[in-house]
PDB file of N, CA and C in Angstrom:
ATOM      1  N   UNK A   1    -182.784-105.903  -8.250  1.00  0.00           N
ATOM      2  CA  UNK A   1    -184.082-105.961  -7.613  1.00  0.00           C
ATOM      3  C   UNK A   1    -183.878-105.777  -6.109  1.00  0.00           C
ATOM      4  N   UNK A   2    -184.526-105.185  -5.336  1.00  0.00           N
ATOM      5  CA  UNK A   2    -184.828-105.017  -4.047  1.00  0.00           C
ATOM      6  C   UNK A   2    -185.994-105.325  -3.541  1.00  0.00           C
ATOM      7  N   UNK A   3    -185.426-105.796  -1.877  1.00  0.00           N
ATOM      8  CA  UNK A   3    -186.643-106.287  -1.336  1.00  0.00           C
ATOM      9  C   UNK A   3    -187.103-105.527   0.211  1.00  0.00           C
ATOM     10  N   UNK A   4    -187.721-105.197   0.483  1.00  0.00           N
ATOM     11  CA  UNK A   4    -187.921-104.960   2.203  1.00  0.00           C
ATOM     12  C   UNK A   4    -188.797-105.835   3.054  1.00  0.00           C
ATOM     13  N   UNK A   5    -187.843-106.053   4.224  1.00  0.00           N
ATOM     14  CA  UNK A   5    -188.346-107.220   4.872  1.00  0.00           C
ATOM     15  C   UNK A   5    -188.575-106.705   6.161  1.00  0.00           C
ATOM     16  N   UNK A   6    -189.445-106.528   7.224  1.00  0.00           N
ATOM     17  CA  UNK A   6    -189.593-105.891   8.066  1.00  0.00           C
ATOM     18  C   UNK A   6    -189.716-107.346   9.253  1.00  0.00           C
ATOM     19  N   UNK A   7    -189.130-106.641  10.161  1.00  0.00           N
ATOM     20  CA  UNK A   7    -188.429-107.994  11.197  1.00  0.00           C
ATOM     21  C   UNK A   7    -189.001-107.170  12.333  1.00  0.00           C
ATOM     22  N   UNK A   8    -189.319-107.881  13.860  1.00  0.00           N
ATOM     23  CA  UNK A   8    -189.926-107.099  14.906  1.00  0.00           C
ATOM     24  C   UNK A   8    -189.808-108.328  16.110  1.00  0.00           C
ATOM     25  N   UNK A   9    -189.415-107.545  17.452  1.00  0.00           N
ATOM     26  CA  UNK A   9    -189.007-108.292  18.319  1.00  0.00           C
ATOM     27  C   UNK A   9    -190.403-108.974  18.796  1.00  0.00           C
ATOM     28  N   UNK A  10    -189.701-110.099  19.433  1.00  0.00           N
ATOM     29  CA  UNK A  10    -190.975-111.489  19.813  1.00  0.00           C
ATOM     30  C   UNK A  10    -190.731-110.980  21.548  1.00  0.00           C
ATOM     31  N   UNK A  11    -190.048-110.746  22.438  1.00  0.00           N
ATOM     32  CA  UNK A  11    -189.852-110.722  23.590  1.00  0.00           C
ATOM     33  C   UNK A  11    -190.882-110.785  23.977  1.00  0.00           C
ATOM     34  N   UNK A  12    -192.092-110.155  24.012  1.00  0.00           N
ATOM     35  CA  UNK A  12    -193.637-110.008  24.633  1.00  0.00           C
ATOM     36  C   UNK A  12    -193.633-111.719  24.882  1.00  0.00           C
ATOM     37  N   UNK A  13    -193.176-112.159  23.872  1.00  0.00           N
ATOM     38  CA  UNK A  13    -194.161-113.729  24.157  1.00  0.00           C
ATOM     39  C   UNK A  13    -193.153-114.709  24.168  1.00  0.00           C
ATOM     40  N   UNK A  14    -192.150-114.601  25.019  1.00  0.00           N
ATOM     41  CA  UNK A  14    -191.486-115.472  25.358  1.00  0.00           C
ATOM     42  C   UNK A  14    -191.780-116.785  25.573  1.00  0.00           C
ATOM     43  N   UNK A  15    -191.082-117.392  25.516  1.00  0.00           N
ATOM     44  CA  UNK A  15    -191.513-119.078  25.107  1.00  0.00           C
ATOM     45  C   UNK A  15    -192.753-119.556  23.701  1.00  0.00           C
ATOM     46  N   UNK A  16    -193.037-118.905  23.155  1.00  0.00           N
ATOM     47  CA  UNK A  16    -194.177-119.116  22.357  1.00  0.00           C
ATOM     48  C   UNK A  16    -193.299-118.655  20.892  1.00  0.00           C
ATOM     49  N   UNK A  17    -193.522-119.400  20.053  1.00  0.00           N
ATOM     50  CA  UNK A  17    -192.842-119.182  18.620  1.00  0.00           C
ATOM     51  C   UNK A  17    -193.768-118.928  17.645  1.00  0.00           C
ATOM     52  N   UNK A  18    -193.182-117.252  17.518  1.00  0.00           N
ATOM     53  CA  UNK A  18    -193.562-116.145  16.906  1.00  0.00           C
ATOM     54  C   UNK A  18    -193.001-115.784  15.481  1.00  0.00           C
ATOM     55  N   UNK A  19    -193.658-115.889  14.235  1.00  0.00           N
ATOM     56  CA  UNK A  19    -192.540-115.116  13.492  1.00  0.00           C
ATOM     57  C   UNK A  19    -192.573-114.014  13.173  1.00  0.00           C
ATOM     58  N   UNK A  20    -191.024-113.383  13.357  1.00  0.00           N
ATOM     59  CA  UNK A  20    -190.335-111.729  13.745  1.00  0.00           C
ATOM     60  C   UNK A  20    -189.751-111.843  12.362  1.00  0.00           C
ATOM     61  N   UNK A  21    -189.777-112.665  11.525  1.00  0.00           N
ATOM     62  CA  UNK A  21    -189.344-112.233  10.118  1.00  0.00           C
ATOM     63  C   UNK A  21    -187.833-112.475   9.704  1.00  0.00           C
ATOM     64  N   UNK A  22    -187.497-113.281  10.578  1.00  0.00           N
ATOM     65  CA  UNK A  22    -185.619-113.364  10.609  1.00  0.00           C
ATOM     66  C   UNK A  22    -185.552-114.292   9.776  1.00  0.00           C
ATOM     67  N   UNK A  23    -186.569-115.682   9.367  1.00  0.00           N
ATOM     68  CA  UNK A  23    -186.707-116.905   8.753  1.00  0.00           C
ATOM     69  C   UNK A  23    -186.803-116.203   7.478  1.00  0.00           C
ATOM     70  N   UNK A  24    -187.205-115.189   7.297  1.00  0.00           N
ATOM     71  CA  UNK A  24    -187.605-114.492   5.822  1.00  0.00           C
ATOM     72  C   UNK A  24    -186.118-114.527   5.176  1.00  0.00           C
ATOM     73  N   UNK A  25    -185.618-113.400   6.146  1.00  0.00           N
ATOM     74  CA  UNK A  25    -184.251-112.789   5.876  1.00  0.00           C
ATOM     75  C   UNK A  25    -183.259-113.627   5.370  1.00  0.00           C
ATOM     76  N   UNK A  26    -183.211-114.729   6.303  1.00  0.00           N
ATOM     77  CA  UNK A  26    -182.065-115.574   6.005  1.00  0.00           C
ATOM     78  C   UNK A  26    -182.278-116.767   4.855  1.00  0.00           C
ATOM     79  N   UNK A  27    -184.002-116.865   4.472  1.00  0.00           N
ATOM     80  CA  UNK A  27    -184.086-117.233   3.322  1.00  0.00           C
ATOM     81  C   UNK A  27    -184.155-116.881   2.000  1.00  0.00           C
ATOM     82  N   UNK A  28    -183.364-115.678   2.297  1.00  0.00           N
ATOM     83  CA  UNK A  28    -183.165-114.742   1.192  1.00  0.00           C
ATOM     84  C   UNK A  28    -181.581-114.680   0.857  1.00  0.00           C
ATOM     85  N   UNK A  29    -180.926-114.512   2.399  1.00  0.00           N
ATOM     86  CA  UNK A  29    -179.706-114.302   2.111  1.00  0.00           C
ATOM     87  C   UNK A  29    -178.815-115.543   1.788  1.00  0.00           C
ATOM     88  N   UNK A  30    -180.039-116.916   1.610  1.00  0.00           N
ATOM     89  CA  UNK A  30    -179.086-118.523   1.638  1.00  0.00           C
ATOM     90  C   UNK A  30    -179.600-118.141   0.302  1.00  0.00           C
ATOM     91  N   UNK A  31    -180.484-118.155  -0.558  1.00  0.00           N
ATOM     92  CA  UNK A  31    -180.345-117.508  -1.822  1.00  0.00           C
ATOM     93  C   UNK A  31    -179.921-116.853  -2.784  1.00  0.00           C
ATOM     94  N   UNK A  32    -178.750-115.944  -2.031  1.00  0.00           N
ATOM     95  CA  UNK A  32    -177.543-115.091  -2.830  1.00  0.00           C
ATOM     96  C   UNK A  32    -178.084-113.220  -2.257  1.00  0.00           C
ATOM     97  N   UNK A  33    -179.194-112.885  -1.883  1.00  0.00           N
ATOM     98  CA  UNK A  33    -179.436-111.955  -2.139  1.00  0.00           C
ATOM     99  C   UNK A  33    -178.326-111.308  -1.195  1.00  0.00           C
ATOM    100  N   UNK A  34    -178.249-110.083  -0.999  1.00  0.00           N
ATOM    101  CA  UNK A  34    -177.212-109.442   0.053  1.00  0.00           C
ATOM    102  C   UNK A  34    -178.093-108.114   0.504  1.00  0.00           C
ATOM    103  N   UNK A  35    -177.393-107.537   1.697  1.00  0.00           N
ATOM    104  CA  UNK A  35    -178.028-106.680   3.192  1.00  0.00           C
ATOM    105  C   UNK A  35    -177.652-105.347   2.368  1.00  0.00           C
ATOM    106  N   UNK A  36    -178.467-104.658   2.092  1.00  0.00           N
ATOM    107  CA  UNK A  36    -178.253-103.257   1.132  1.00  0.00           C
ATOM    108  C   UNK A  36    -178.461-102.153   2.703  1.00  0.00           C
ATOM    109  N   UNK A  37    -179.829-102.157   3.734  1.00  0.00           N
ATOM    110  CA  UNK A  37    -179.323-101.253   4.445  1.00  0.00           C
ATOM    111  C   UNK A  37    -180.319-102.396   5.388  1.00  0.00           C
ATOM    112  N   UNK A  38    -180.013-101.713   7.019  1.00  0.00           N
ATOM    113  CA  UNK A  38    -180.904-101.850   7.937  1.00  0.00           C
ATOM    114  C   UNK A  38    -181.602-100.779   8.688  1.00  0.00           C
ATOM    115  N   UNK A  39    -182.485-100.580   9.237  1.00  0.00           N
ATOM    116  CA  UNK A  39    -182.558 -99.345  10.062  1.00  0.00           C
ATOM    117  C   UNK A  39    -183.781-100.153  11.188  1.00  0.00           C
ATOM    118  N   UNK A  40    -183.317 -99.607  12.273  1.00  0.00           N
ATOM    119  CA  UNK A  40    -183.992-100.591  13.653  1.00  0.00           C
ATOM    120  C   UNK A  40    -184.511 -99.374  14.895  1.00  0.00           C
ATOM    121  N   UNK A  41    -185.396 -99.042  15.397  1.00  0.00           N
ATOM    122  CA  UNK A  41    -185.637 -98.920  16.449  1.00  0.00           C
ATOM    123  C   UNK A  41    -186.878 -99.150  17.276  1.00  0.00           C
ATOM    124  N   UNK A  42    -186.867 -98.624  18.933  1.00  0.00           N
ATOM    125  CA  UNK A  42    -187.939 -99.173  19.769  1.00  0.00           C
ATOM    126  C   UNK A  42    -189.011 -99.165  19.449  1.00  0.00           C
ATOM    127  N   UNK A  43    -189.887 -99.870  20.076  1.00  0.00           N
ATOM    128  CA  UNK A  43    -191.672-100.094  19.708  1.00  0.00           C
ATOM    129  C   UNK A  43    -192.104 -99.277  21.218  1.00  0.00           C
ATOM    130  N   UNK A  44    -192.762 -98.125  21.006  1.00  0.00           N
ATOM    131  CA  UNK A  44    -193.005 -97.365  21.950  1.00  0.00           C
ATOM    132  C   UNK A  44    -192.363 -96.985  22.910  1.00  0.00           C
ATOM    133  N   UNK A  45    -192.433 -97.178  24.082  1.00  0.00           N
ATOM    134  CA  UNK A  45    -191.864 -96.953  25.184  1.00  0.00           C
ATOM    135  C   UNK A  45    -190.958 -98.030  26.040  1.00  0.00           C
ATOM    136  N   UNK A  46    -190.930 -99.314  25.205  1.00  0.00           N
ATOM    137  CA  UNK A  46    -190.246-100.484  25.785  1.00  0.00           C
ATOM    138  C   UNK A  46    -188.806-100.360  25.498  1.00  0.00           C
ATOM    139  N   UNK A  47    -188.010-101.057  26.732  1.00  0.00           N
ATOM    140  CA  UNK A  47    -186.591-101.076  26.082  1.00  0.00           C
ATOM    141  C   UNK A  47    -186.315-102.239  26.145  1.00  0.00           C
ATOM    142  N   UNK A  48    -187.400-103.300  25.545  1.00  0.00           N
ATOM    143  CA  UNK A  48    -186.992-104.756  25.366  1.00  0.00           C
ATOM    144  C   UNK A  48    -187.435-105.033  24.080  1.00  0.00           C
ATOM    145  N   UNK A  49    -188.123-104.149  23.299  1.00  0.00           N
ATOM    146  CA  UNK A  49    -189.263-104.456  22.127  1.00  0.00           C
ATOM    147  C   UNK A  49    -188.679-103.350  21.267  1.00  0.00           C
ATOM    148  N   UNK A  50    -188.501-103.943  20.037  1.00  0.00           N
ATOM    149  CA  UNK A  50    -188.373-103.350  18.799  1.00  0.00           C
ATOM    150  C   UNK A  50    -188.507-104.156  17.538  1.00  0.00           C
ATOM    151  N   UNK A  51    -188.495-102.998  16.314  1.00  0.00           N
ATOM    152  CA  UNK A  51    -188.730-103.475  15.110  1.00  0.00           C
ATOM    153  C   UNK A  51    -187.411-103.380  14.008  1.00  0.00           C
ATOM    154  N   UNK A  52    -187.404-103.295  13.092  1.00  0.00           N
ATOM    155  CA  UNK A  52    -186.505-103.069  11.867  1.00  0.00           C
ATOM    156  C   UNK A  52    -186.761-103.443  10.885  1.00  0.00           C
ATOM    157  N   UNK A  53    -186.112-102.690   9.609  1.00  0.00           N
ATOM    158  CA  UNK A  53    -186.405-103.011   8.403  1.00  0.00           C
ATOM    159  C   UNK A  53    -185.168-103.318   8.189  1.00  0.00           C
ATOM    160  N   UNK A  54    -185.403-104.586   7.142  1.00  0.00           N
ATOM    161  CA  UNK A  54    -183.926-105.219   5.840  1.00  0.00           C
ATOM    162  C   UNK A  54    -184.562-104.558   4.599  1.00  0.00           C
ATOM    163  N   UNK A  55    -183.639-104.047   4.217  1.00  0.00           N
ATOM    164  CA  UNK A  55    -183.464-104.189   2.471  1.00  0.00           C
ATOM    165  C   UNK A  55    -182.374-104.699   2.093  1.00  0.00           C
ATOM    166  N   UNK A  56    -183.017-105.612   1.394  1.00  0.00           N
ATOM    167  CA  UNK A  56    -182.073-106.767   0.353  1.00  0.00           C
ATOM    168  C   UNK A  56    -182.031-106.557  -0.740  1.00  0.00           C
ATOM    169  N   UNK A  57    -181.209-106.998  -1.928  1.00  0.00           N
ATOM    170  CA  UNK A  57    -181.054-106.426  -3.175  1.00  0.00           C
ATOM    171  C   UNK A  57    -180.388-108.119  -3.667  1.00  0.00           C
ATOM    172  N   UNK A  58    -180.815-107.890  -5.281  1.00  0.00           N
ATOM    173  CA  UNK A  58    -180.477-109.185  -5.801  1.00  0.00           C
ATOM    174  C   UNK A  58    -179.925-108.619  -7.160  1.00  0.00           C
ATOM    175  N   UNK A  59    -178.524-108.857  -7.438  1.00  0.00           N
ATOM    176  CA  UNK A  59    -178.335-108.487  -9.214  1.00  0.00           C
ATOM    177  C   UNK A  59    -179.272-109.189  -9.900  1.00  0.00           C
ATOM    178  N   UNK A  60    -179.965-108.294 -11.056  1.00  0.00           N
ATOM    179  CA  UNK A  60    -180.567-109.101 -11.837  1.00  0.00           C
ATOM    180  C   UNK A  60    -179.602-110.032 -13.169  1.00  0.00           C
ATOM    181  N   UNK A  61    -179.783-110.848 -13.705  1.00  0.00           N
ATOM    182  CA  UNK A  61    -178.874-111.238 -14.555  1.00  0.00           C
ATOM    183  C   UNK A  61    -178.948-110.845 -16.138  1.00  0.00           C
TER     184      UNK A  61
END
């Protein structure tokens, strides 16, 4: 099974807790699942702001 998890930088709002989707990820990967691909780049014209996608994958049993 596969999953896509789309993750995206918080920088805009520094100090303020945002979720960018990383809490997703890693509650997937404390679960067993594992990092099949990533692919990441900028959000317009910023070079502080970006996005990315996880795909995760889980053997089925």
């Amino acid at each position: 099974m596969e999953k896509i998890v789309w993750v995206k930088s918080n920088m805009r709002t520094i100090g303020a807790k945002e979720d960018d989707g990383l809490a997703t990820v890693n509650k997937y990967l404390e679960e067993g699942w594992k990092v099949k691909h990533i692919s990441a780049c900028a959000m317009g014209d910023s070079v502080v702001l970006g996005q990315a996608y996880v795909v995760i994958e889980k053997e089925d049993n």
